[in-house]
C-alpha atoms as a PDB file:
ATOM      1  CA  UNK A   1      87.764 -53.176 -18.590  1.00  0.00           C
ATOM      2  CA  UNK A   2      84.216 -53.071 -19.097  1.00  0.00           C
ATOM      3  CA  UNK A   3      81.468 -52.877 -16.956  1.00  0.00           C
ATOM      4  CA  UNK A   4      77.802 -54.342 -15.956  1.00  0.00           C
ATOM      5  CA  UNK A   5      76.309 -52.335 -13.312  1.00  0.00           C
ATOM      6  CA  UNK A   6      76.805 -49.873 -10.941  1.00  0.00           C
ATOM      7  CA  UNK A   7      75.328 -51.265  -7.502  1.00  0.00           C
ATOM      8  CA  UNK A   8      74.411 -49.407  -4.564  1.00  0.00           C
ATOM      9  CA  UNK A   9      72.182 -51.584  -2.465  1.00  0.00           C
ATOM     10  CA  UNK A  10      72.590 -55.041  -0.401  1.00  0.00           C
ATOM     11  CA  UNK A  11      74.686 -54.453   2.282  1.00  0.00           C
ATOM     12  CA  UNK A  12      74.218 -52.876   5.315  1.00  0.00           C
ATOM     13  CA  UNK A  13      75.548 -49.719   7.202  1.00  0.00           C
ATOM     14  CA  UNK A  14      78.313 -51.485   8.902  1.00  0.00           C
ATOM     15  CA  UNK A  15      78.967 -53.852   6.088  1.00  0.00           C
ATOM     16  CA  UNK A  16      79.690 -50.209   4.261  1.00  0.00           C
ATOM     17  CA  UNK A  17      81.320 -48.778   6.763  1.00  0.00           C
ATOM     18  CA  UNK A  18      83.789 -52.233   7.274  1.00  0.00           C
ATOM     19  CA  UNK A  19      84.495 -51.921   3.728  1.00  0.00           C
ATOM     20  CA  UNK A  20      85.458 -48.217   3.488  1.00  0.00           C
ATOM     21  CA  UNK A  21      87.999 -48.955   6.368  1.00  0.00           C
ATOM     22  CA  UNK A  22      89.524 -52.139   4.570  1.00  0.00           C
ATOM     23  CA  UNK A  23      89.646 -50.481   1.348  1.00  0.00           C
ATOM     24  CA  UNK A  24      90.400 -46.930   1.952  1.00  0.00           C
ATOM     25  CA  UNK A  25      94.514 -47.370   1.737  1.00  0.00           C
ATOM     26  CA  UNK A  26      93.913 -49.101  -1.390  1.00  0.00           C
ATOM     27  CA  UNK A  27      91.123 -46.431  -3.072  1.00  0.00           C
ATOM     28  CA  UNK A  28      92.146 -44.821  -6.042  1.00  0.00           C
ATOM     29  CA  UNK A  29      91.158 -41.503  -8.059  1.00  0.00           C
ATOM     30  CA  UNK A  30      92.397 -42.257 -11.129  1.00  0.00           C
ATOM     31  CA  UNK A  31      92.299 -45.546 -13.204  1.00  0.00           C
ATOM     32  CA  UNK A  32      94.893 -48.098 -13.677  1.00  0.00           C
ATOM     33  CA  UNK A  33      97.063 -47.154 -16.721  1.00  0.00           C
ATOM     34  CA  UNK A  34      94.759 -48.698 -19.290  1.00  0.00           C
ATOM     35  CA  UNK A  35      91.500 -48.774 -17.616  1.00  0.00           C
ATOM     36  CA  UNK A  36      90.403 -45.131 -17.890  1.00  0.00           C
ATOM     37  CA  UNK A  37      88.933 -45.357 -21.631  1.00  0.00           C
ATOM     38  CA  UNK A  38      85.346 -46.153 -19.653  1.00  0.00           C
ATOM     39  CA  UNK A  39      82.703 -43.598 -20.849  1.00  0.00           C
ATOM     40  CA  UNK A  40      82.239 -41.024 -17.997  1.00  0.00           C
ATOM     41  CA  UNK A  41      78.802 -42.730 -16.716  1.00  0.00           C
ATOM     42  CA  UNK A  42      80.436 -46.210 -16.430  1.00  0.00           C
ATOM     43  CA  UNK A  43      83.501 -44.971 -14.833  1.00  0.00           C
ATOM     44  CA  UNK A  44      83.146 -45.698 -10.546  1.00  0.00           C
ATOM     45  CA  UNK A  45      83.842 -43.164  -7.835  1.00  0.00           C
ATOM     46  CA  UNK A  46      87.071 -44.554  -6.689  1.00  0.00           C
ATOM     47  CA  UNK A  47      89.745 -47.551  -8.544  1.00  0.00           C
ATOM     48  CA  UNK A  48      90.692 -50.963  -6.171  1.00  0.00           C
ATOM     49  CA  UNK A  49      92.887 -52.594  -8.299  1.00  0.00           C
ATOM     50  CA  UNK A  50      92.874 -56.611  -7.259  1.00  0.00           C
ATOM     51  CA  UNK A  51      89.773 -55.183  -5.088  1.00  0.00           C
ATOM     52  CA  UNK A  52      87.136 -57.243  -4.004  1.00  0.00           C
ATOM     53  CA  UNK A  53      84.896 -59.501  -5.786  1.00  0.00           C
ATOM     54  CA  UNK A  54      81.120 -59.206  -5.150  1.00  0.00           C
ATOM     55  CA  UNK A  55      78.533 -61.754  -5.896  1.00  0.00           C
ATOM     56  CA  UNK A  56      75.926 -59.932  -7.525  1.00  0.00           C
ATOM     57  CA  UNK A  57      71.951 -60.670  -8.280  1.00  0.00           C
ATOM     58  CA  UNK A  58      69.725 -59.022 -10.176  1.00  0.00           C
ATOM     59  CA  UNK A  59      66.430 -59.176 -12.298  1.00  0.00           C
ATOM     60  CA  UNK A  60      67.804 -59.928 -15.446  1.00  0.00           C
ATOM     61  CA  UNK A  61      70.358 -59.002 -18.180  1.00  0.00           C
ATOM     62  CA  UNK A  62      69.313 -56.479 -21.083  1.00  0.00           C
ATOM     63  CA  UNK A  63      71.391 -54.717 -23.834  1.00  0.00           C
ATOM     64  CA  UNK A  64      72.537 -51.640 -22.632  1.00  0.00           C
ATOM     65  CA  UNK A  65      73.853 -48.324 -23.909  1.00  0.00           C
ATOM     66  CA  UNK A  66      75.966 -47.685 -20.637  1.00  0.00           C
ATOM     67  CA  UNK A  67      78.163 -50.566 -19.850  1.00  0.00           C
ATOM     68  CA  UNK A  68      79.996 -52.324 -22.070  1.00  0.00           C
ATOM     69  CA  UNK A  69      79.776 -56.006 -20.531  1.00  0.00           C
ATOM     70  CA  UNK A  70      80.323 -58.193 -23.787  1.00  0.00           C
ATOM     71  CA  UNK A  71      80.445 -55.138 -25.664  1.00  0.00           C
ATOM     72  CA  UNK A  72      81.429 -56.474 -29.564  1.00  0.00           C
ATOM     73  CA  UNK A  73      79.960 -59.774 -29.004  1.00  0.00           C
ATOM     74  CA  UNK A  74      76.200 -59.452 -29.189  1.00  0.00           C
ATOM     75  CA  UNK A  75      74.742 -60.861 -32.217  1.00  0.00           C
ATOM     76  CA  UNK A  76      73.312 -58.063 -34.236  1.00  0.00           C
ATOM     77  CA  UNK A  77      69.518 -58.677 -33.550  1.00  0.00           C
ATOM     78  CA  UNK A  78      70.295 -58.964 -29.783  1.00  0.00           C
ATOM     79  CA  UNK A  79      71.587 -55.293 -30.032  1.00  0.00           C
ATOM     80  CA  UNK A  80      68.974 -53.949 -31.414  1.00  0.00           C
ATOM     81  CA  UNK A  81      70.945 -53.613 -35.172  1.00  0.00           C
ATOM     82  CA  UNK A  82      70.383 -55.263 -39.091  1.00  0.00           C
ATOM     83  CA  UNK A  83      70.396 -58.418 -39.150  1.00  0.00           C
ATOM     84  CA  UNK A  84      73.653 -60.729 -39.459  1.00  0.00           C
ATOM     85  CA  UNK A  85      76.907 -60.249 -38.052  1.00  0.00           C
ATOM     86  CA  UNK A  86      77.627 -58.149 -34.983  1.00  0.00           C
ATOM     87  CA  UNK A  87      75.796 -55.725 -33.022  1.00  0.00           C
ATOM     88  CA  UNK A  88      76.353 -51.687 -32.676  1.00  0.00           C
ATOM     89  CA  UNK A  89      78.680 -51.038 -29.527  1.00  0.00           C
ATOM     90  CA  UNK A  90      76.299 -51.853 -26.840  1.00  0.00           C
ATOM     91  CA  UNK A  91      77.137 -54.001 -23.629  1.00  0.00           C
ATOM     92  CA  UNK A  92      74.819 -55.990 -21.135  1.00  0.00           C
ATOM     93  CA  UNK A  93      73.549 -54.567 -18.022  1.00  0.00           C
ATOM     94  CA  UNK A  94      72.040 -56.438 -14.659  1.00  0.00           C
ATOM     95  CA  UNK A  95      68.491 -54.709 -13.772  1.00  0.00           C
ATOM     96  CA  UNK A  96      68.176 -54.197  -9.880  1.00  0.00           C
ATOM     97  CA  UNK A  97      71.892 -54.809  -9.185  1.00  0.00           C
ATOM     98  CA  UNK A  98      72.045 -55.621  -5.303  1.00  0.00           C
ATOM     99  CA  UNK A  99      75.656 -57.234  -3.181  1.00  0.00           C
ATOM    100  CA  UNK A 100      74.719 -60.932  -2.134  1.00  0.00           C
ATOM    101  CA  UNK A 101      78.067 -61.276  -0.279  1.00  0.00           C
ATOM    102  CA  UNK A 102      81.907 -60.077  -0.743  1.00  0.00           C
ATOM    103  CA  UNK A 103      83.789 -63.323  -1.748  1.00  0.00           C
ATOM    104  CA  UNK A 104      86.317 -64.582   0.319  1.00  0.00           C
ATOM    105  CA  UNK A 105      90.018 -64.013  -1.360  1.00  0.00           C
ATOM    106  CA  UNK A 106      90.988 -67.489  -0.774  1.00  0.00           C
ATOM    107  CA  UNK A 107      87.630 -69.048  -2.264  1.00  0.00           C
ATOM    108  CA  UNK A 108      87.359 -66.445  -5.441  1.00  0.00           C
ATOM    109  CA  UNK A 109      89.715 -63.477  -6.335  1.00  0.00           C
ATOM    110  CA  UNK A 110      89.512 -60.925  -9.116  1.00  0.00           C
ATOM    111  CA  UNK A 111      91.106 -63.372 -11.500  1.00  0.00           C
ATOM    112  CA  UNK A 112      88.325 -66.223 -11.315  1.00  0.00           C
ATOM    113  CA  UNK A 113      85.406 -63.185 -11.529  1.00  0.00           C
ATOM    114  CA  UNK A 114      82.475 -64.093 -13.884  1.00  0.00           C
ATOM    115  CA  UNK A 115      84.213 -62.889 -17.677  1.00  0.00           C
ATOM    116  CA  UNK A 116      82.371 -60.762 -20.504  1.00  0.00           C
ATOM    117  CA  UNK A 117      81.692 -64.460 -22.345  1.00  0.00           C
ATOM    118  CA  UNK A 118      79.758 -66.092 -19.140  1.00  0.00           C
ATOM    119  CA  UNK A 119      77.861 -63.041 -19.000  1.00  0.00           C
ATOM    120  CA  UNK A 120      77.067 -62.929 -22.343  1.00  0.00           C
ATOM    121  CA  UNK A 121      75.992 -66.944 -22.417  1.00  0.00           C
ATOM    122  CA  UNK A 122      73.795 -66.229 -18.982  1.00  0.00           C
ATOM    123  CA  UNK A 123      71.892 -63.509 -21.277  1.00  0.00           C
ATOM    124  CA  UNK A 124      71.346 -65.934 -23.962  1.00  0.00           C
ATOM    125  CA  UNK A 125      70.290 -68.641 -21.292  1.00  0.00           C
ATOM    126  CA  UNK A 126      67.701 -65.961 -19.998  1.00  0.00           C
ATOM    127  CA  UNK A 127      66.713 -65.021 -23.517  1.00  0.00           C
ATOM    128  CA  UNK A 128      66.200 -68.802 -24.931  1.00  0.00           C
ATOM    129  CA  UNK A 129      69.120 -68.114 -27.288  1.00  0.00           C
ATOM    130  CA  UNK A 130      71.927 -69.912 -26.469  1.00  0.00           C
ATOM    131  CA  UNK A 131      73.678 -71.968 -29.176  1.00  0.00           C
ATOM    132  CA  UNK A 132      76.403 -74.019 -28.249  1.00  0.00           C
ATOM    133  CA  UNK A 133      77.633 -74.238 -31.397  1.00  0.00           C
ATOM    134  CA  UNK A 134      78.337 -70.823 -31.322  1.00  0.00           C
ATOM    135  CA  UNK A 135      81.203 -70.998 -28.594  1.00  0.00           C
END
């Protein structure tokens, strides 16, 4: 599990309120077996396992010491480290994080969300880095 924001903005008071009553059977306190090894700042206020996917915008991608979004797979100079090989543990984090829309199950579930190596090749995009040799 790793993460790429923590978002609090972009829907409305009813959209929140629709979404505590759809969800609230389903919140969790504690993590999926496996999933609680997030660092205490990453980890989010309540666990929806097979929960909802959100589409997401932001400003932009930047290395981050908080979430671990492609965490082990930034080059070494993206992360802020010597040069060559990879980068110290760092992730990518969206800037300005706000909900677009909550995808409909039966046009995008949890298992067709945007993965750690999309993210990382949207950063690289925004960056002027990308190398498709690399993938």
């Amino acid at each position: 599990m790793q993460t790429l924001c923590r978002v609090g903005t972009g829907l409305t008071l009813a959209q929140l309120r629709k979404f505590h009553s759809d969800f609230a059977d389903a919140a969790r306190d504690e993590a999926p077996p496996g999933w609680e090894k997030l660092p205490r700042a990453s980890r989010p206020d309540k666990w929806i396992e097979g929960g909802p996917v959100w589409e997401l915008r932001g400003a932009d991608l930047t290395v981050s010491s908080i979430h671990s979004c492609a965490s082990g797979l930034l080059r070494a100079r993206e992360a802020g480290g010597p040069p060559g090989g990879r980068g110290p543990q760092k992730g990518l984090g969206l800037r300005f994080p706000r909900v677009v829309r909550v995808r409909d199950p039966a046009d995008k579930d949890v298992s067709e969300a945007t993965t750690a190596r999309e993210v990382l090749r949207l950063f690289r995009l925004q960056a002027g880095t990308y190398d498709a040799a690399e993938e």
